[in-house]
Protein backbone atom coordinates (compact mmCIF):
# COMPACT_ATOMS: atom_id res chain seq x y z
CA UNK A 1 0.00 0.00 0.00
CA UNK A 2 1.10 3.52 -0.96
CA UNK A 3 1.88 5.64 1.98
CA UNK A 4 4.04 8.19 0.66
CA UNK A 5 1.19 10.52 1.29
CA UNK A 6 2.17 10.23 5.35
CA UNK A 7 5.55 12.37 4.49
CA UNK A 8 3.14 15.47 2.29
CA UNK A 9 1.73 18.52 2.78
CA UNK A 10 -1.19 18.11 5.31
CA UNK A 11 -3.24 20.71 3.39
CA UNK A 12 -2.67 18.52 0.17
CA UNK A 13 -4.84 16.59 -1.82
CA UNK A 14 -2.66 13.35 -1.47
CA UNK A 15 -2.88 13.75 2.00
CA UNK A 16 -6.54 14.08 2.21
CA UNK A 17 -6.91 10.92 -0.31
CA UNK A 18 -4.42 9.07 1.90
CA UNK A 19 -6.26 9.99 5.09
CA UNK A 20 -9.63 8.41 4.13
CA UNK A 21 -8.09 5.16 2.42
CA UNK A 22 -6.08 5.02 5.88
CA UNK A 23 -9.40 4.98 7.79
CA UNK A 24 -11.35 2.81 5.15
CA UNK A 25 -8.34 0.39 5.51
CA UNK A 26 -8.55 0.71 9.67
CA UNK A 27 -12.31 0.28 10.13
CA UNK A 28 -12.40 -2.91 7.87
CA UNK A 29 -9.89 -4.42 9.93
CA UNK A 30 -10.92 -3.16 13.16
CA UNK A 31 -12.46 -5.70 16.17
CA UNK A 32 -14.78 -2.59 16.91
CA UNK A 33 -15.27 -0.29 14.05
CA UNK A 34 -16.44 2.79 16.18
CA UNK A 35 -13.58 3.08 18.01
CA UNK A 36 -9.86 2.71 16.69
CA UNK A 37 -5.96 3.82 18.14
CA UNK A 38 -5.03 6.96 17.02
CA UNK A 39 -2.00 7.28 15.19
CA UNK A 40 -1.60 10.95 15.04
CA UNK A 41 1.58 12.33 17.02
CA UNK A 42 0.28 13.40 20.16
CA UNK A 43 -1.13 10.02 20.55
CA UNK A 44 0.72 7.46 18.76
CA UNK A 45 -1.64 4.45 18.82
CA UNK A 46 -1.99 4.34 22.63
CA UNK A 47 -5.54 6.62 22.86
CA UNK A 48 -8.47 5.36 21.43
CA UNK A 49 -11.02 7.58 19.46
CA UNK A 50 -13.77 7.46 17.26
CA UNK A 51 -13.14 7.74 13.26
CA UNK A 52 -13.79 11.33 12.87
CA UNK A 53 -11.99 12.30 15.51
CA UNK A 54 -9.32 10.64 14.11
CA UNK A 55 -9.43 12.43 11.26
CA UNK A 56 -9.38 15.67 12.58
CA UNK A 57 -6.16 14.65 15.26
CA UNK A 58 -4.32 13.39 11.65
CA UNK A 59 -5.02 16.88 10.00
CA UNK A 60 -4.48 19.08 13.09
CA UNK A 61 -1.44 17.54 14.39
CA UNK A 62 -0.70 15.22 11.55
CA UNK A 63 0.54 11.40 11.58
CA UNK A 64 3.03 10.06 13.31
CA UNK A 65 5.73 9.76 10.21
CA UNK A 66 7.39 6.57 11.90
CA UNK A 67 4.31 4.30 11.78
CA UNK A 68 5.23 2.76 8.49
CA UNK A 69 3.57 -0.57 9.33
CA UNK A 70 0.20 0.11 10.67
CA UNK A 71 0.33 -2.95 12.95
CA UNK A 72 -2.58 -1.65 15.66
CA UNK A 73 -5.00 -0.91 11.97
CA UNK A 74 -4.88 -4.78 11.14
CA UNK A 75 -1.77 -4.70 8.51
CA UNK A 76 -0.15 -8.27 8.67
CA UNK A 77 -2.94 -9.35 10.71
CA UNK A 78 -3.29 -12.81 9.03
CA UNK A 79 0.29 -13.24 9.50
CA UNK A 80 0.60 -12.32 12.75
CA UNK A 81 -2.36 -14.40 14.12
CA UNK A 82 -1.09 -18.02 13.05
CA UNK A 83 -3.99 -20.34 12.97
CA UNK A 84 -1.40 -23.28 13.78
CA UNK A 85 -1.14 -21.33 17.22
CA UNK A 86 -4.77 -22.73 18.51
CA UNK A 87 -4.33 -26.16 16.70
CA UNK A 88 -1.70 -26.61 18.33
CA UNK A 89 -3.26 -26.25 22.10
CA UNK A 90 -6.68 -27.86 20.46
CA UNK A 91 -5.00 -30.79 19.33
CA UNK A 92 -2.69 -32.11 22.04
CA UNK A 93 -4.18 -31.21 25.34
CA UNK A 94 -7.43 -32.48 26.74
CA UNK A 95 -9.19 -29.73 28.41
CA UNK A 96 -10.07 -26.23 27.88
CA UNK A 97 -7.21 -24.51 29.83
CA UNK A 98 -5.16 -23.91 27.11
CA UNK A 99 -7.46 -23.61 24.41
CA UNK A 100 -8.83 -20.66 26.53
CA UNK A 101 -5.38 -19.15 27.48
CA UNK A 102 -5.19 -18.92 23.69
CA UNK A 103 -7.95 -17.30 23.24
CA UNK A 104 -7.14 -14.62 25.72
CA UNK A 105 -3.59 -14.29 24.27
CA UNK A 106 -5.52 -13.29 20.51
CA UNK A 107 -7.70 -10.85 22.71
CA UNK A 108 -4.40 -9.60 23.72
CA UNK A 109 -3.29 -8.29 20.41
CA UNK A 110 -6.50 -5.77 20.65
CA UNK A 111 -6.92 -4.55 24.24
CA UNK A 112 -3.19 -4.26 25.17
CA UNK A 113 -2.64 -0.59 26.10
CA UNK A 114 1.15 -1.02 26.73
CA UNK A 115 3.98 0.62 24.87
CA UNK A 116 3.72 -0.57 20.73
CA UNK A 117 7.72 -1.62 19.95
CA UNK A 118 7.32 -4.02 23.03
CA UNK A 119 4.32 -5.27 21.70
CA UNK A 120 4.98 -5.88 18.30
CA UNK A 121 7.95 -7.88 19.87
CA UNK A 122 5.24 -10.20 20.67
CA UNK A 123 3.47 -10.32 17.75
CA UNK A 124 7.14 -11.48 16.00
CA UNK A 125 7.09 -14.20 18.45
CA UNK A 126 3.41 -15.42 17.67
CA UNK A 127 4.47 -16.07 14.39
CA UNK A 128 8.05 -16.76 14.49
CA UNK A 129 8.38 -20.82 14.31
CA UNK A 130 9.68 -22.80 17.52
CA UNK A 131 12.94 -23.81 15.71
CA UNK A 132 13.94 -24.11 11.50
CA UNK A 133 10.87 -25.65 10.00
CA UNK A 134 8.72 -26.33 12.72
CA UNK A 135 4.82 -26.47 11.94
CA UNK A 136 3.20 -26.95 15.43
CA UNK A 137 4.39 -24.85 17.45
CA UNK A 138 5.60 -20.90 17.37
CA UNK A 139 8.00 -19.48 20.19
CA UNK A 140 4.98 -17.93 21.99
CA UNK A 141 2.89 -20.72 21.84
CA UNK A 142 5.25 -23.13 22.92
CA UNK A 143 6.25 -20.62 25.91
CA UNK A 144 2.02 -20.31 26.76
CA UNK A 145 2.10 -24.20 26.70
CA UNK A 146 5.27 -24.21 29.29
CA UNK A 147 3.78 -21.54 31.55
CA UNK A 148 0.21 -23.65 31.44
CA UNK A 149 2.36 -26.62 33.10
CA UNK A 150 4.30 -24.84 35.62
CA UNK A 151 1.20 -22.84 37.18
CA UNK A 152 -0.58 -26.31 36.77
CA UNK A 153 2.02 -27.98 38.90
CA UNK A 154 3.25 -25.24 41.16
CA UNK A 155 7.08 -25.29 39.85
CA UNK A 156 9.21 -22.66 41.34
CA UNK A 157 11.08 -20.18 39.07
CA UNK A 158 14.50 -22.27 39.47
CA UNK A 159 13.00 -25.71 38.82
CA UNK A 160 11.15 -23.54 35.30
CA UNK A 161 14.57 -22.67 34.31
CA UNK A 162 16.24 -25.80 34.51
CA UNK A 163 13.47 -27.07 32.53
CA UNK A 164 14.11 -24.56 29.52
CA UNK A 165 18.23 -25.14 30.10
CA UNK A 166 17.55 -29.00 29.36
CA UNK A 167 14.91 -28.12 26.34
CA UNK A 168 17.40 -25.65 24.75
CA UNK A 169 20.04 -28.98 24.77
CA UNK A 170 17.11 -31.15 23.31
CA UNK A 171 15.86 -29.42 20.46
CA UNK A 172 17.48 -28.60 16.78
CA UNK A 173 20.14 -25.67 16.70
CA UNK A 174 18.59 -22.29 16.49
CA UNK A 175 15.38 -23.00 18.73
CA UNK A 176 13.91 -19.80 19.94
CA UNK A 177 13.69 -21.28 23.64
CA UNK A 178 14.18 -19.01 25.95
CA UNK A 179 17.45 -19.30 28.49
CA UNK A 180 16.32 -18.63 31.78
CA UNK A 181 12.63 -17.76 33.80
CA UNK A 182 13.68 -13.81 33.18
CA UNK A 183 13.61 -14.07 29.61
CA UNK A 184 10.56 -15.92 29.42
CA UNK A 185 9.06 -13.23 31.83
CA UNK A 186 10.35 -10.75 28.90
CA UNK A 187 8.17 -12.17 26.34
CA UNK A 188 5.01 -12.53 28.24
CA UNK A 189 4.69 -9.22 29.87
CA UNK A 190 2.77 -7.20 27.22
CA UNK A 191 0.16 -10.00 27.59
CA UNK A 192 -0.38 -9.32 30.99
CA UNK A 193 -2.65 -7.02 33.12
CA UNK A 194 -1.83 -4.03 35.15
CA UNK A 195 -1.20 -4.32 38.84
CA UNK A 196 -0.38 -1.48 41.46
CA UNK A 197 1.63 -1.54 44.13
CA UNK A 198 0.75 0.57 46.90
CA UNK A 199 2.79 1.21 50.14
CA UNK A 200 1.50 0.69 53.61
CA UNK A 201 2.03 2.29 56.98
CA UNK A 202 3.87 -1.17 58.74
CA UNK A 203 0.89 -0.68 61.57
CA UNK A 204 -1.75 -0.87 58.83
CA UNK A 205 -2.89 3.34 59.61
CA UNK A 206 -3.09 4.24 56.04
CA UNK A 207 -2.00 3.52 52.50
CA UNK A 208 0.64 6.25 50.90
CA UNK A 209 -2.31 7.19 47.82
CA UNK A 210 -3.97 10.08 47.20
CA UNK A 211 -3.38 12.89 49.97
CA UNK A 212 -0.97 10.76 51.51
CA UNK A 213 1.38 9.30 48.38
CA UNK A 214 4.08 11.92 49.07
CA UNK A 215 4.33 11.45 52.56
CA UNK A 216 7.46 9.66 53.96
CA UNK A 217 5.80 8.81 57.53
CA UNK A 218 2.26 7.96 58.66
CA UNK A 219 0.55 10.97 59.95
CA UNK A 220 -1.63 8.89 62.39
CA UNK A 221 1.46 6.40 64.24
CA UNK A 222 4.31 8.38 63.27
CA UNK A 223 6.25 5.28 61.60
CA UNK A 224 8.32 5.86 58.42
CA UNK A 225 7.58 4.61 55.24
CA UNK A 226 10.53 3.58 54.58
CA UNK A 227 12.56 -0.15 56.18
CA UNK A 228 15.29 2.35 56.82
CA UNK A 229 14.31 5.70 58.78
CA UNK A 230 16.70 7.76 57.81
CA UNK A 231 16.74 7.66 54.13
CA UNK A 232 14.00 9.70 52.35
CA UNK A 233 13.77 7.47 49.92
CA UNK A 234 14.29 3.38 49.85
CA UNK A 235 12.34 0.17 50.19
CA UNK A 236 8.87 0.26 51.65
CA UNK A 237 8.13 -0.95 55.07
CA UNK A 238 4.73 -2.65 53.71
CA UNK A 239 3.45 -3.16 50.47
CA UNK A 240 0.16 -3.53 49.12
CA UNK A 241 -0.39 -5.51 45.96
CA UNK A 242 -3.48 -4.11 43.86
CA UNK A 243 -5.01 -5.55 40.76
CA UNK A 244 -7.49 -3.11 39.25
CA UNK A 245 -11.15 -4.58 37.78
CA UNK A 246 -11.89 -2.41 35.25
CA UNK A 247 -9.12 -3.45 32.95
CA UNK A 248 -10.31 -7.15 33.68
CA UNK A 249 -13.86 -6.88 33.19
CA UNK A 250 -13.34 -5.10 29.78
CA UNK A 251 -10.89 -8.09 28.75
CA UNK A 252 -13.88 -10.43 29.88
CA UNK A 253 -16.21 -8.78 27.72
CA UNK A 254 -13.50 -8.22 24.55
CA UNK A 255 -13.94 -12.40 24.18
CA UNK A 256 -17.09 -13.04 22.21
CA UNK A 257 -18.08 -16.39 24.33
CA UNK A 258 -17.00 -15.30 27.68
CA UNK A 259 -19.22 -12.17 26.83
CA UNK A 260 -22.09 -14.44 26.12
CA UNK A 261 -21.51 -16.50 29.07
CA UNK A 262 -21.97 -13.35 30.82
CA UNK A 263 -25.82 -13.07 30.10
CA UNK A 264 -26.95 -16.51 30.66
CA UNK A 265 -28.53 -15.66 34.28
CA UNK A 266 -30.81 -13.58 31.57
CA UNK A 267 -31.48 -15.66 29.06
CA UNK A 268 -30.80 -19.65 29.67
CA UNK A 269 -31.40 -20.05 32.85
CA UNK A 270 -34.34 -22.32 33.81
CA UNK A 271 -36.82 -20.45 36.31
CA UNK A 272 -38.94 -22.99 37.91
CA UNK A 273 -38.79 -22.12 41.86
CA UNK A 274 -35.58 -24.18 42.05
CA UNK A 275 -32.66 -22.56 43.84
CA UNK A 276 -29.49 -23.62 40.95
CA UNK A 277 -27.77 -20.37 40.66
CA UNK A 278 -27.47 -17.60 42.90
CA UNK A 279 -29.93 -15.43 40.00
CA UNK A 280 -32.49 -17.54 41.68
CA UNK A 281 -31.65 -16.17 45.47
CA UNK A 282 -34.03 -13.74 47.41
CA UNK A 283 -30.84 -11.11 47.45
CA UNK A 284 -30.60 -11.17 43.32
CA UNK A 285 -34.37 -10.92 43.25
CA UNK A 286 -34.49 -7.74 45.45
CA UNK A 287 -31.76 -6.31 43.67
CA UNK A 288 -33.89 -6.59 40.69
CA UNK A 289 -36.81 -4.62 42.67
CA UNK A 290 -35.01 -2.08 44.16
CA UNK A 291 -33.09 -0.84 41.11
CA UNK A 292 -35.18 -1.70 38.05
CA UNK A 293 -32.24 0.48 35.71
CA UNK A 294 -29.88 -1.65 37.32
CA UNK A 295 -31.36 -4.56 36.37
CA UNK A 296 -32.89 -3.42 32.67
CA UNK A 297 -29.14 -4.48 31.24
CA UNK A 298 -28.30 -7.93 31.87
CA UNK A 299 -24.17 -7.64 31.55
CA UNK A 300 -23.98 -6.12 34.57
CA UNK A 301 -22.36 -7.34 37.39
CA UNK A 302 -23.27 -9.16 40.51
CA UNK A 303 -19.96 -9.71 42.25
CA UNK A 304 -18.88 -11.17 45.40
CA UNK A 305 -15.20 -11.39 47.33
CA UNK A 306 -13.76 -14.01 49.28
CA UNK A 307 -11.05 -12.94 51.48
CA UNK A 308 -8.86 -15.36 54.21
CA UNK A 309 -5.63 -15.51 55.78
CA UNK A 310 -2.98 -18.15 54.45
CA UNK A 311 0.72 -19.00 55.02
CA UNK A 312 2.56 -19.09 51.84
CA UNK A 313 5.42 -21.23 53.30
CA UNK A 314 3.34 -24.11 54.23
CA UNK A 315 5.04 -23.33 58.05
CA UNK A 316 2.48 -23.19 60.60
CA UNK A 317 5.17 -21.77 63.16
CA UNK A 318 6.19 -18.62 60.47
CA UNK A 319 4.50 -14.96 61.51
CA UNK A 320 4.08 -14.18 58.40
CA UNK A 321 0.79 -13.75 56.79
CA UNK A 322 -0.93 -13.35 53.37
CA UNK A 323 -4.47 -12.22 52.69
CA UNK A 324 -5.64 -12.96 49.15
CA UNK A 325 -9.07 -10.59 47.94
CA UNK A 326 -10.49 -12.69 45.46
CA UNK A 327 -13.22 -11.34 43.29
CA UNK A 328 -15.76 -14.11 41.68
CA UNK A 329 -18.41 -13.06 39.13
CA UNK A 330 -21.97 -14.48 39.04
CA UNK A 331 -23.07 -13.64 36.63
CA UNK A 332 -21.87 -16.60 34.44
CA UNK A 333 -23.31 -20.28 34.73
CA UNK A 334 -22.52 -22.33 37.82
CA UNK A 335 -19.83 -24.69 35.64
CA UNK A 336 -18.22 -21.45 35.17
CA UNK A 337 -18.59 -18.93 37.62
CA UNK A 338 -16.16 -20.99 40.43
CA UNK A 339 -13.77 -21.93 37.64
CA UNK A 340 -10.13 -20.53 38.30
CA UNK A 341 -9.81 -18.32 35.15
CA UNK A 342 -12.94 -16.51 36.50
CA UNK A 343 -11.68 -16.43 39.97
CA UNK A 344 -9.56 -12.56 40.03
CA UNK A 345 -7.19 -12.08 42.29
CA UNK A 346 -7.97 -8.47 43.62
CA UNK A 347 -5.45 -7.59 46.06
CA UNK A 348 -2.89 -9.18 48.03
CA UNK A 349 -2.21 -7.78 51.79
CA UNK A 350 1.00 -9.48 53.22
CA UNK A 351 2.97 -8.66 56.04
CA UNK A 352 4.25 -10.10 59.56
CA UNK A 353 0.48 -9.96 61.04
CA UNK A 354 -3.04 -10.03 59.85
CA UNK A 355 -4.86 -6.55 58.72
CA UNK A 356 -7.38 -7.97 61.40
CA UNK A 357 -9.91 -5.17 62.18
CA UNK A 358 -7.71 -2.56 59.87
CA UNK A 359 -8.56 -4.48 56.22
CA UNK A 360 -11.00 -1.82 55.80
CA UNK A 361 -7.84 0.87 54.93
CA UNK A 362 -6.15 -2.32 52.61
CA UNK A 363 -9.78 -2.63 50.72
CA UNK A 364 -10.10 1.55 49.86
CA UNK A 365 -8.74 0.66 46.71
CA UNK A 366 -11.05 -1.91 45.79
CA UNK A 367 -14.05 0.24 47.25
CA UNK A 368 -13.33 2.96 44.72
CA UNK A 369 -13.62 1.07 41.72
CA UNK A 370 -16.59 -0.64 43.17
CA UNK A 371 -18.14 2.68 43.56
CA UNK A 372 -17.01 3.89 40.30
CA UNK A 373 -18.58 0.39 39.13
CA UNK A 374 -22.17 1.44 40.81
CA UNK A 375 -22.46 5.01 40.70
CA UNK A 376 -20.60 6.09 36.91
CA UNK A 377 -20.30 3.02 35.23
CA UNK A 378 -17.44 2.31 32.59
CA UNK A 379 -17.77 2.28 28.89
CA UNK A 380 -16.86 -1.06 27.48
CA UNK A 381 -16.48 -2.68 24.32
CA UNK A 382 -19.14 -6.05 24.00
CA UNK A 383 -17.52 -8.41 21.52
CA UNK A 384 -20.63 -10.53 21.72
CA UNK A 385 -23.17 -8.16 20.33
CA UNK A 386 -20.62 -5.65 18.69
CA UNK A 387 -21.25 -3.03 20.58
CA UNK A 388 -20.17 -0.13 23.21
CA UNK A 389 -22.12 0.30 26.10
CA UNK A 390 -21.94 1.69 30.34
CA UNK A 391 -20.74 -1.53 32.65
CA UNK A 392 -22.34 -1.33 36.34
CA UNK A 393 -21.61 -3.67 38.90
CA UNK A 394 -22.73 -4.29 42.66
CA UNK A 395 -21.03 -6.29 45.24
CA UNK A 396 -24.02 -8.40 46.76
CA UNK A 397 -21.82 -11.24 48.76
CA UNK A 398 -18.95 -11.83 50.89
CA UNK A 399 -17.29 -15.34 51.31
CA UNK A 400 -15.10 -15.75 54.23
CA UNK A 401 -14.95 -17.79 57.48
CA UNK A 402 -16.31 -16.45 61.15
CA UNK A 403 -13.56 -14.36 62.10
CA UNK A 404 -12.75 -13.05 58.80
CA UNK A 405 -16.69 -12.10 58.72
CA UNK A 406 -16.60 -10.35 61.63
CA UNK A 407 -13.28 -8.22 60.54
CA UNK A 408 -15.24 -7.44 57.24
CA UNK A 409 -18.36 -6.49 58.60
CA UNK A 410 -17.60 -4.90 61.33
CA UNK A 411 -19.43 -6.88 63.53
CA UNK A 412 -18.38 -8.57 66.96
CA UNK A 413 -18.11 -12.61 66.73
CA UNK A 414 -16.40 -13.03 69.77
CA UNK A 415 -16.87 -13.19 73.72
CA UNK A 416 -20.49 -12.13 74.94
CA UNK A 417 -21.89 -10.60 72.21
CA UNK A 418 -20.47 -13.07 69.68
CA UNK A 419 -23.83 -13.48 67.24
CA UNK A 420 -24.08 -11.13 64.68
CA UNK A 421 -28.13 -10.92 64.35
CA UNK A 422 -28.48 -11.13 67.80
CA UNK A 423 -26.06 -8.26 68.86
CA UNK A 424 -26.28 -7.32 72.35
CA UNK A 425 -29.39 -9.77 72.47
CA UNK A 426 -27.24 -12.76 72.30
CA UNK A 427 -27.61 -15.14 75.48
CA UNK A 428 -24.29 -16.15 76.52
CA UNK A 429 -22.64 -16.83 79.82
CA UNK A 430 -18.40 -17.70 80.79
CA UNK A 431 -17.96 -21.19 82.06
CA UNK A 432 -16.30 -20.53 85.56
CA UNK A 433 -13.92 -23.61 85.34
CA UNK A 434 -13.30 -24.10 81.48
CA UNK A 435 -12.53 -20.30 80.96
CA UNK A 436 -15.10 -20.13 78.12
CA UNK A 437 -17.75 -18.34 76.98
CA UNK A 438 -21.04 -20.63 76.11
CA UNK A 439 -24.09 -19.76 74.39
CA UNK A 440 -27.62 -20.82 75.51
CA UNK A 441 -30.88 -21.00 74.80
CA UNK A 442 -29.52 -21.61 71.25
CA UNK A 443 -33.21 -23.40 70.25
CA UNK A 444 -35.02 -20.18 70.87
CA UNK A 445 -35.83 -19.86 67.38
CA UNK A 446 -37.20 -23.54 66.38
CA UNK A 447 -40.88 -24.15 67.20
CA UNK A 448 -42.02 -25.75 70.56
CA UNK A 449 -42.53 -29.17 69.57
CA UNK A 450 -38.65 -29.59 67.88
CA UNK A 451 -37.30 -30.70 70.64
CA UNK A 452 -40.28 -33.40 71.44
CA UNK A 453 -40.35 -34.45 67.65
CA UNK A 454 -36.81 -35.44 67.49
CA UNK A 455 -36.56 -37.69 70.83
């Protein structure tokens, strides 16, 4: 394709000609026709606009003169999306895991805001073969296929690179294997998702963001930000690991079955009184009545998180503690919606001691998406039905054990009071001997004749 018009007079005729066969070109091989990267030179293919606007950026500011292969406006597209790539994963494993991290790798190639030389570096390696005249595999689908096995398995990153040190001996000369777990890391990283990290006061006051990010000591305990006091600047005391929704929802709904697995609470589900999915629960069903322009569109959200302590080193003696936030989506079908590719990881609150009663500052991050989710809404792209439209979500559950219930709601669920619905109601009494505290009168609620029925 001629694009000696890119280097011409703006106010030329060539230029103008070159303009609209640029955006004829762009919107025939565009995932979503209505809005496309703008290559003008203020943006340079990482803002998204609509077609005319697009055209008015490229005659105001004029196109950026270095993007002679107009890899983000589908040039080389067939080339650079091997079909081999999914038969590959289709034909030699037996479940969906990898079929579906394929599928998300192709989604990839259209939602990835990152920087467009590193990304292209990718799209080399998707079609780039494995070694001289291989036909199943490329280098990244052969890497996708190793990183499938090592999360499956829980290798560490040493055991990973002896693994690619013995492949690189096994296969033909000039393999494109990659030498060690930091390499590998280097190819896959424009295929990931964003992720924040956010630094902590060590007593779990406040998180250094928004008034506080410059600060170098907690305003409320005193304690510096910093392991080392008396350097301004340094490693954190207490980090806060963050993985935004937004970005993940609109990579849900950029995959045209995952988006219509998103609507099947609307339209597949069998209503017949029967509780099978938590669309048939009282708390969906008043959601529905109390906010009918909620509920009018069916893609949005009904989200709840699961949060618990672990101990990453498998040492019950260690101090040191990890909370996992894990988001889970409901609105997909019950074979899907507990599925690990639809279980996010939210946030991930580590430290020497639990956040305990304090998981409320940890979660403010996760609380203002949320309430971007409810109140705003997002604009997102629906692969499904081809279209754009405003995202809303509402977080109707929590999923957690006793004490972690009573640190995220507040509520006491220890000592006398240790019933949530009763409150101070609850009828409870300390064992003198046994140090305890008991709770009576615990059949209070069941009808008189329970107790004679069931002798």
């Amino acid at each position: 394709m001629d694009k000696s018009w890119m280097l011409m007079d703006r106010t030329s005729i060539e230029y103008e000609n070159g303009v609209n066969e640029f955006l004829k070109f762009a919107i025939l091989h565009a995932s979503n026709p209505e809005l496309l990267r703008c290559p003008c030179q203020a943006c340079g293919n990482l803002v998204f606009h609509v077609p005319a606007e697009i055209r008015n950026h490229l005659y105001w500011k004029g196109i950026d003169q270095s993007y002679q292969t107009w890899t983000w406006h589908g040039e080389g597209a067939s080339s650079r999306r091997p079909s081999n790539v999914k038969a590959s994963f289709d034909g030699s494993l037996q479940d969906d895991e990898a079929a579906d991290t394929v599928e998300m790798v192709n989604n990839a190639f259209d939602t990835c805001n990152g920087d467009p030389k590193s990304f292209e570096t990718v799209l080399k390696d998707a079609e780039k073969p494995l070694f001289p005249d291989c036909v199943k595999f490329t280098k990244l689908s052969a890497l996708i296929r190793l990183y499938n096995i090592k999360g499956r398995n829980g290798w560490s990153d040493k055991r990973f690179s002896d693994l690619l040190g013995c492949l690189l001996d096994m296969l033909p000369d000039k393999n494109e294997i990659p030498l060690s777990v930091y390499e590998a890391k280097k190819i896959m990283v424009a295929l990931g998702l964003e992720y924040e990290k956010i630094h902590a006061c060590p007593n779990d006051c406040i998180l250094y963001r928004k008034e506080y990010k410059d600060l170098s000591a907690c305003p409320t305990c005193g304690m510096s930000r910093w392991k080392s006091p008396k350097k301004s600047k340094g490693i954190p005391a207490k980090i806060l690991w963050y993985f935004p929704l937004i970005p993940r929802f609109k990579r849900m709904f950029q995959s045209p079955r995952t988006a219509k697995d998103l609507i099947w609470h609307a339209n597949e589900r069998v209503i017949d009184g029967k509780l099978r999915h938590p669309a048939d629960s009282p708390s969906w069903r008043l959601m529905d009545q109390k906010w009918p322009d909620f509920a009018a569109e069916e893609r949005n959200l009904r989200l709840a998180i699961s949060a618990d302590g672990i101990n990453p080193h498998k040492n019950f003696r260690s101090s040191y503690s990890c909370w996992p936030i894990v988001m889970i989506t409901y609105n997909l079908p019950p074979w899907l919606c507990m599925k690990r590719k639809f279980m996010m990881l939210t946030m991930l609150i580590s430290g020497p001691r639990q956040p305990s009663n304090d998981i409320d500052v940890y979660l403010s991050p996760l609380i203002d998406d949320l309430k971007t989710l409810w109140e705003v809404g997002v604009q997102i792209y629906d692969a499904y039905r081809q279209e754009l439209f405003t995202l809303r979500a509402v977080l109707l559950w929590t999923i957690s054990d006793f004490p972690a219930y009573g640190n995220l709601s507040g509520c006491s669920v220890k000592g006398y009071f240790a019933c949530p619905i009763c409150g101070e109601d609850t009828q409870s009494c300390r064992l003198k001997n046994g140090k305890k505290n008991v709770y009576m009168r615990h059949r209070r609620y069941l009808p008189e004749s329970h107790f004679l029925s069931h002798c």
